[in-house]
Protein backbone atom coordinates (compact mmCIF):
# COMPACT_ATOMS: atom_id res chain seq x y z
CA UNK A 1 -4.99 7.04 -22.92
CA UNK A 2 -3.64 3.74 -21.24
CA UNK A 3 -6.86 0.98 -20.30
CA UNK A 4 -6.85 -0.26 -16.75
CA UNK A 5 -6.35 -3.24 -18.19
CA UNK A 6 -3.26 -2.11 -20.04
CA UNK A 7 -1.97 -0.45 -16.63
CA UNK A 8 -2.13 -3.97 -15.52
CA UNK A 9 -0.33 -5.70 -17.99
CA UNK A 10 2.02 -2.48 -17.76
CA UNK A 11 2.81 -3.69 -14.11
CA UNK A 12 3.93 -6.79 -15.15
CA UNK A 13 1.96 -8.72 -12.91
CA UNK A 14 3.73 -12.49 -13.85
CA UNK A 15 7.00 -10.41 -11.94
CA UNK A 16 5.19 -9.60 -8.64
CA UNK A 17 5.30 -13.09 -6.74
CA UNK A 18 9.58 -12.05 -6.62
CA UNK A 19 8.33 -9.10 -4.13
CA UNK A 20 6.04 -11.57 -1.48
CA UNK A 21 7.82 -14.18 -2.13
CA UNK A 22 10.54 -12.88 0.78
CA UNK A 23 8.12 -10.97 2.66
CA UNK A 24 6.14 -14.48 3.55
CA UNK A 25 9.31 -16.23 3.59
CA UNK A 26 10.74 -13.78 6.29
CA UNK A 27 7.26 -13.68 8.07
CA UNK A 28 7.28 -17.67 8.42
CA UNK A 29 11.15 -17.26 10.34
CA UNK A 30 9.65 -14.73 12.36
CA UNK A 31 6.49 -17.12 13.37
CA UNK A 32 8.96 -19.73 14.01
CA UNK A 33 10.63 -17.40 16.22
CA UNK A 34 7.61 -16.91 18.35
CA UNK A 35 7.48 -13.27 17.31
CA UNK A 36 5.23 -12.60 13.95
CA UNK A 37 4.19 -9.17 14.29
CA UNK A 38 1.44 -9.11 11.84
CA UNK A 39 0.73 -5.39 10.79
CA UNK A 40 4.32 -5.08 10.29
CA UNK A 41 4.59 -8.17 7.94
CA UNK A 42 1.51 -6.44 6.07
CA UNK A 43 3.22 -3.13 5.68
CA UNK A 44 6.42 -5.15 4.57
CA UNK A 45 4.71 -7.32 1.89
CA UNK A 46 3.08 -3.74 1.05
CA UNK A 47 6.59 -1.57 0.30
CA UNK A 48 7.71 -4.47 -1.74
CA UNK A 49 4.82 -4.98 -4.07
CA UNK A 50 4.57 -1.23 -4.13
CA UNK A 51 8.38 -0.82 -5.08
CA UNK A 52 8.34 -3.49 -7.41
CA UNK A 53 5.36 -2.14 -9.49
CA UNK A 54 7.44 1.30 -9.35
CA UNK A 55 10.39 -0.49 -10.68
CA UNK A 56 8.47 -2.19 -13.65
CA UNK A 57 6.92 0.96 -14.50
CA UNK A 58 10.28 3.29 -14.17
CA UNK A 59 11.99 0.31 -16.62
CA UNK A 60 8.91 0.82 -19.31
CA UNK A 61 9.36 4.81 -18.88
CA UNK A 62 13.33 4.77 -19.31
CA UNK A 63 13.10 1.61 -21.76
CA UNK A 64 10.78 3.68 -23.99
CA UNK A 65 12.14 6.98 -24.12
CA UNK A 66 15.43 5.44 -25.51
CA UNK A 67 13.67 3.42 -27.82
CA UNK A 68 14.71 0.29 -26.94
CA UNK A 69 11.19 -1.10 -26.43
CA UNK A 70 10.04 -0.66 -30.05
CA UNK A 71 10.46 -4.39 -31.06
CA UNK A 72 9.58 -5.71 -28.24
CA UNK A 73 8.15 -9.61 -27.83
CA UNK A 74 7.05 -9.94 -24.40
CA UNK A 75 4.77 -8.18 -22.26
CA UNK A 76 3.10 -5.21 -23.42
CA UNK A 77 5.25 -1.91 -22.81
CA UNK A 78 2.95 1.10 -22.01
CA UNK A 79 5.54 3.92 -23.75
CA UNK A 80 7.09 1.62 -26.10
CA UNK A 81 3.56 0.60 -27.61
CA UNK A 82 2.50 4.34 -27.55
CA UNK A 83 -0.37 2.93 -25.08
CA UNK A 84 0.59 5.49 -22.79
CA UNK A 85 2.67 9.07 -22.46
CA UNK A 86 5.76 8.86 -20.83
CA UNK A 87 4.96 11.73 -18.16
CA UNK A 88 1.80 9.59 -17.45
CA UNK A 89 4.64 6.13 -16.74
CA UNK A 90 6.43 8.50 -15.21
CA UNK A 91 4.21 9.69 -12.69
CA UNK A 92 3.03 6.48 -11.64
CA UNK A 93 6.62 5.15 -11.43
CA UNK A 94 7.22 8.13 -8.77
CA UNK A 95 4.09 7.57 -7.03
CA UNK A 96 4.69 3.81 -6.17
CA UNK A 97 8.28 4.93 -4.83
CA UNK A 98 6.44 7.45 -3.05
CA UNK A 99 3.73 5.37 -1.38
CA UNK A 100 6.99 2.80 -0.61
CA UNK A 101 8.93 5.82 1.14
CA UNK A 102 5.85 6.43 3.20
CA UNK A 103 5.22 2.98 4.44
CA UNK A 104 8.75 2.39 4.60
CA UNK A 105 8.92 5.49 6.80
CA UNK A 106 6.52 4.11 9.24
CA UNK A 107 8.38 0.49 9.61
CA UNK A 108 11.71 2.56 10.46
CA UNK A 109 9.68 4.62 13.07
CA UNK A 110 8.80 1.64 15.00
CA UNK A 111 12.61 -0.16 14.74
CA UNK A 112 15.56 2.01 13.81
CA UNK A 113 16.39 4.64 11.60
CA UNK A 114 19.15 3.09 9.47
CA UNK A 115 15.89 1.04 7.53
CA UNK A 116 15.53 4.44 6.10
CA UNK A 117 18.81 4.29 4.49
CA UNK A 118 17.56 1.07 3.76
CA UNK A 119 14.62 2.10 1.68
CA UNK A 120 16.32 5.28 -0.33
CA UNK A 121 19.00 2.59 -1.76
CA UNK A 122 16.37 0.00 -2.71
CA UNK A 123 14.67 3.20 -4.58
CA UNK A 124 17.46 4.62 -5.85
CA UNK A 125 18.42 1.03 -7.25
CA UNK A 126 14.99 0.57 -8.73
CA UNK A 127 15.71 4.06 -10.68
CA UNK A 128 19.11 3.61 -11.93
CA UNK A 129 18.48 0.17 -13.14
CA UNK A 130 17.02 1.50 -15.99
CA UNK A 131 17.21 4.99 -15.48
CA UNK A 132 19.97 7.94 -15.56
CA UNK A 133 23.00 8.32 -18.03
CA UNK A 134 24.33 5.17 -17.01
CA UNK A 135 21.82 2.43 -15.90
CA UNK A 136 23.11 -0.48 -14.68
CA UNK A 137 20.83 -2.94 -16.14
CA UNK A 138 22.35 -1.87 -19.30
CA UNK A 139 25.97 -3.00 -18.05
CA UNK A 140 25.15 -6.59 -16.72
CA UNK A 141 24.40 -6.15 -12.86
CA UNK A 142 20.66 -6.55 -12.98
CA UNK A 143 20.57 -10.63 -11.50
CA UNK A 144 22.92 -8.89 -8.66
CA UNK A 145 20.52 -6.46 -7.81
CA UNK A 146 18.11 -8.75 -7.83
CA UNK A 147 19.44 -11.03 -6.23
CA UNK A 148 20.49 -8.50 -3.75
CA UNK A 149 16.80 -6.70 -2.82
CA UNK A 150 14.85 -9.23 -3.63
CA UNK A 151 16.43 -12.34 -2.10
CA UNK A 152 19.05 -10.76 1.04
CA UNK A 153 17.13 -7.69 1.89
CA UNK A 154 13.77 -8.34 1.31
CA UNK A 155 13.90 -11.30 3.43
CA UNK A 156 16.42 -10.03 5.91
CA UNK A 157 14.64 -6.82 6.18
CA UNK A 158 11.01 -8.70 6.49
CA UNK A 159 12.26 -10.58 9.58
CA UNK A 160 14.03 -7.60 11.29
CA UNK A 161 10.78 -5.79 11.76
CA UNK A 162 9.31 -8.22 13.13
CA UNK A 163 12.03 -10.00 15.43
CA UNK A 164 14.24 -6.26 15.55
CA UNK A 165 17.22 -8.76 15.15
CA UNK A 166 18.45 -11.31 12.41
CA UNK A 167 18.89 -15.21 13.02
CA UNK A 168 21.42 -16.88 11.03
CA UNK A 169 18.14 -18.93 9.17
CA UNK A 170 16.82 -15.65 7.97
CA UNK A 171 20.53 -15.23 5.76
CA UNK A 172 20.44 -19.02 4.71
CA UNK A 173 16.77 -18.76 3.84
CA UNK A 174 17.38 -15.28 1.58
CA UNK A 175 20.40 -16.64 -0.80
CA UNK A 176 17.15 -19.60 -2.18
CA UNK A 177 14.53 -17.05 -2.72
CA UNK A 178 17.60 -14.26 -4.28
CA UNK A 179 17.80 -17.52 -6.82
CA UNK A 180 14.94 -17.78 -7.66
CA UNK A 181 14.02 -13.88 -8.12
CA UNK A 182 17.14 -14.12 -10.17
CA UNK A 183 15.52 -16.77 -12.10
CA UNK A 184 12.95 -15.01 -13.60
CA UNK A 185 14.91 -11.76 -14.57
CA UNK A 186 17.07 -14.10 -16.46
CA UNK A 187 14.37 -15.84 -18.38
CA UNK A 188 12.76 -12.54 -19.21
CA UNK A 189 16.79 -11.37 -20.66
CA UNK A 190 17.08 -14.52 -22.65
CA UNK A 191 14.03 -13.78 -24.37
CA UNK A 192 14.98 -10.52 -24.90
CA UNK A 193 18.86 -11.19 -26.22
CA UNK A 194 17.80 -10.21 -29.97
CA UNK A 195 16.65 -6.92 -29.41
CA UNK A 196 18.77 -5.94 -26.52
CA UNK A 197 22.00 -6.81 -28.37
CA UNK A 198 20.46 -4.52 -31.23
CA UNK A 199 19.63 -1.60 -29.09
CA UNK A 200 22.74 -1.96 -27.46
CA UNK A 201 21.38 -3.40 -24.18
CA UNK A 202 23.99 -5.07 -22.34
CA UNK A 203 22.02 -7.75 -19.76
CA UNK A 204 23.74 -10.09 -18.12
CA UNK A 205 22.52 -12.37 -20.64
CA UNK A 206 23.49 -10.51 -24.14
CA UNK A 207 26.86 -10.74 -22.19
CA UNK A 208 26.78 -14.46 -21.63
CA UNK A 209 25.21 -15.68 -24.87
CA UNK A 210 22.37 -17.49 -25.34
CA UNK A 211 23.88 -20.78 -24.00
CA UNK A 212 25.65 -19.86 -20.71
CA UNK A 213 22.51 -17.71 -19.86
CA UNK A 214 20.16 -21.16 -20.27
CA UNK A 215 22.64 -22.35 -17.85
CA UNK A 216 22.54 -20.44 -15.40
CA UNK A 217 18.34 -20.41 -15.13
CA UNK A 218 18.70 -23.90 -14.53
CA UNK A 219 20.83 -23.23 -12.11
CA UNK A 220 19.15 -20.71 -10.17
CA UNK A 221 16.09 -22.76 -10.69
CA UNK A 222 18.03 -25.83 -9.26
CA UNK A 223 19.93 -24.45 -6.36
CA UNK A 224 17.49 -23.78 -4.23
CA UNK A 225 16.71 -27.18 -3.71
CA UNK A 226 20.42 -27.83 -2.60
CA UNK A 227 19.82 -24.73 0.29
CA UNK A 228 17.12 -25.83 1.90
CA UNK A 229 18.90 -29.53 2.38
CA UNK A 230 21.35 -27.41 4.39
CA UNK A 231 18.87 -25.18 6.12
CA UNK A 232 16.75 -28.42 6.91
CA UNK A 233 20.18 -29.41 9.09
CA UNK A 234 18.72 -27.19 11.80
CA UNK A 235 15.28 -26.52 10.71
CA UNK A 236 14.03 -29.89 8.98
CA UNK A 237 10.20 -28.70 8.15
CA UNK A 238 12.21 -26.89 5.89
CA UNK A 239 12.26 -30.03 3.25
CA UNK A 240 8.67 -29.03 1.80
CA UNK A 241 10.18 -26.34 0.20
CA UNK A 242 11.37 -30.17 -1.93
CA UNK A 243 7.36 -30.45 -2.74
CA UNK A 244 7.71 -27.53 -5.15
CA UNK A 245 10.26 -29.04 -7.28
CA UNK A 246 8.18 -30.59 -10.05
CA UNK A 247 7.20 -26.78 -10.91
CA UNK A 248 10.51 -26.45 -11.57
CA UNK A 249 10.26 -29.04 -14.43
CA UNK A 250 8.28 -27.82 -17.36
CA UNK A 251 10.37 -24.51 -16.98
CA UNK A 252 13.70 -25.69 -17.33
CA UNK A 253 12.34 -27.66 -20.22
CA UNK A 254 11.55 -25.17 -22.06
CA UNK A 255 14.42 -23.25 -21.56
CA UNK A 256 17.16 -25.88 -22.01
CA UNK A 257 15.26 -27.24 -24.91
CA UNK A 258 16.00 -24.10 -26.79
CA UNK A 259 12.74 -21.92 -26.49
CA UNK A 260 13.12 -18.92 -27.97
CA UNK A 261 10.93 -15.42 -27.94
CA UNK A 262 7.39 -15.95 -27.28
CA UNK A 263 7.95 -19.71 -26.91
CA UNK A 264 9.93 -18.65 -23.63
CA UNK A 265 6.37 -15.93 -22.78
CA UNK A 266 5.12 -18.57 -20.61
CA UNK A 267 7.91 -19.50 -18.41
CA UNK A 268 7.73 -16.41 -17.20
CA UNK A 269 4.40 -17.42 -15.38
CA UNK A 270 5.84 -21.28 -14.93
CA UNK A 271 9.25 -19.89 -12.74
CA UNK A 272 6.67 -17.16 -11.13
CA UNK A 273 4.56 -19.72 -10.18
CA UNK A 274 7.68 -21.77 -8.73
CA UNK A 275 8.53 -18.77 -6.73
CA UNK A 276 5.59 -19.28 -5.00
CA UNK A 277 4.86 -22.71 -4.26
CA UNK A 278 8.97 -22.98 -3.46
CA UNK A 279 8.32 -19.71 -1.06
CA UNK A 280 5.04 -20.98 0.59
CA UNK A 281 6.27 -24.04 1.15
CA UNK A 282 9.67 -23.00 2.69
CA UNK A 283 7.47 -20.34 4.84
CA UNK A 284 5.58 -23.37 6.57
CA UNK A 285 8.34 -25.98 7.22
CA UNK A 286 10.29 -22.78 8.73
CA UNK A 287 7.54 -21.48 10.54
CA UNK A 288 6.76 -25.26 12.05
């Protein structure tokens, strides 16, 4: 039987700031809109933490029943360490979609129905990635998907709640935070190349190679800063979002100065940690 403590760590908690990141991001448009509808931005930030959380623990479930989590260097893995049963992963995968589909539910209620198609894509995404015959995180789209619900819909989605329509800032402001969601998926692949090229996990980043993928986390962790010059155009509070950018530093570092396995453990918490400061930031100056 799992600890609470190893439920935690089974979460994946150094992931979670890629789920409120957008949410506050999409609730500082909406303020600087004139429209913040609080409750709603609350039951937002809620489905995407929730889904999130489902997702990490529907990847351990599927990751350990094919094995591929037996040699495994980062963060603990509740089946693949045996910490856990997999109906127990299982079941709390399902009931974090669940509670999602619920609140998720409630948001379309009050604006339109077609958020409930919404919501059963984003869930069905979070099970295939991993899960089914044919998972897709096994075939190189996983930074799309990513970059996908957690930069363009999450923060698209946040500020249509609230506003019930979409400003051309709320698409500008999305493709930054999709970077930088993108970002930390790829650090946690490049770790991970070894033993996903030996299980026969295709990531984006077994694809690549272990030099193109370094790449391109500097560049996700890069471009942002590039965005929100443009967005600043029209919206120039926007340029804190350039405060955060020494965060970006020790990162990139790391990761272009050829860490490798648990050397590259902590820039997990480094580019999370980014995420937020970069997110926060760009929340304020577009809220002002």
């Amino acid at each position: 039987m799992a600890t609470l403590s190893q439920w935690v760590a089974g979460s994946r908690p150094r992931t979670l700031p890629a789920s409120l990141v957008p949410v506050v991001v999409g609730t500082g448009i909406a303020i600087g809109e004139g429209h913040a509808v609080w409750w709603r931005a609350l039951l937002a930030g809620f489905v995407a933490l929730i889904l999130q959380i489902g997702v990490n623990f529907s990847n351990d479930y599927s990751d350990g029943v094919r094995g591929t989590d037996e040699d495994r260097v980062g963060p603990l893995r509740l089946v693949g360490s045996g910490a856990a049963k997999p109906k127990q992963v299982l079941g709390a995968a399902l009931a974090c979609f669940l509670a999602a589909a619920v609140a998720g539910l409630v948001l379309a209620a009050v604006t339109t129905w077609w958020l409930l198609l919404v919501g059963a894509v984003a869930i069905l995404a979070a099970w295939f990635y991993t899960g089914g015959k044919n998972p897709y995180g096994y075939r190189a789209f996983g930074e799309v998907s990513v970059f996908v619900f957690f930069g363009l819909v999450a923060v698209v989605g946040t500020v249509y709640v609230q506003l019930e329509r979409v400003p051309a800032v709320a698409w500008a402001a999305a493709i930054p935070v999709g970077l930088l969601a993108c970002a930390l998926l790829v650090a946690n692949n490049l770790r991970d190349i070894p033993t996903d090229r030996e299980s026969g996990k295709r990531t984006l980043a077994v694809v690549l190679g272990d030099r193109s993928t370094r790449a391109l986390y500097a560049g996700c962790a890069a471009l942002p800063y590039l965005f929100v010059i443009a967005v600043a155009v029209v919206h120039p509070w926007a340029l804190l979002a350039l405060l955060s950018a020494p965060l970006s530093v020790p990162p990139t570092q790391k990761v272009l100065g050829g860490a490798a396995g648990p050397a590259l453990i902590p820039v997990l918490g480094e580019t999370g940690r980014l995420q937020i400061a970069y997110g926060v930031l760009l929340a304020a100056g577009l809220a002002l």
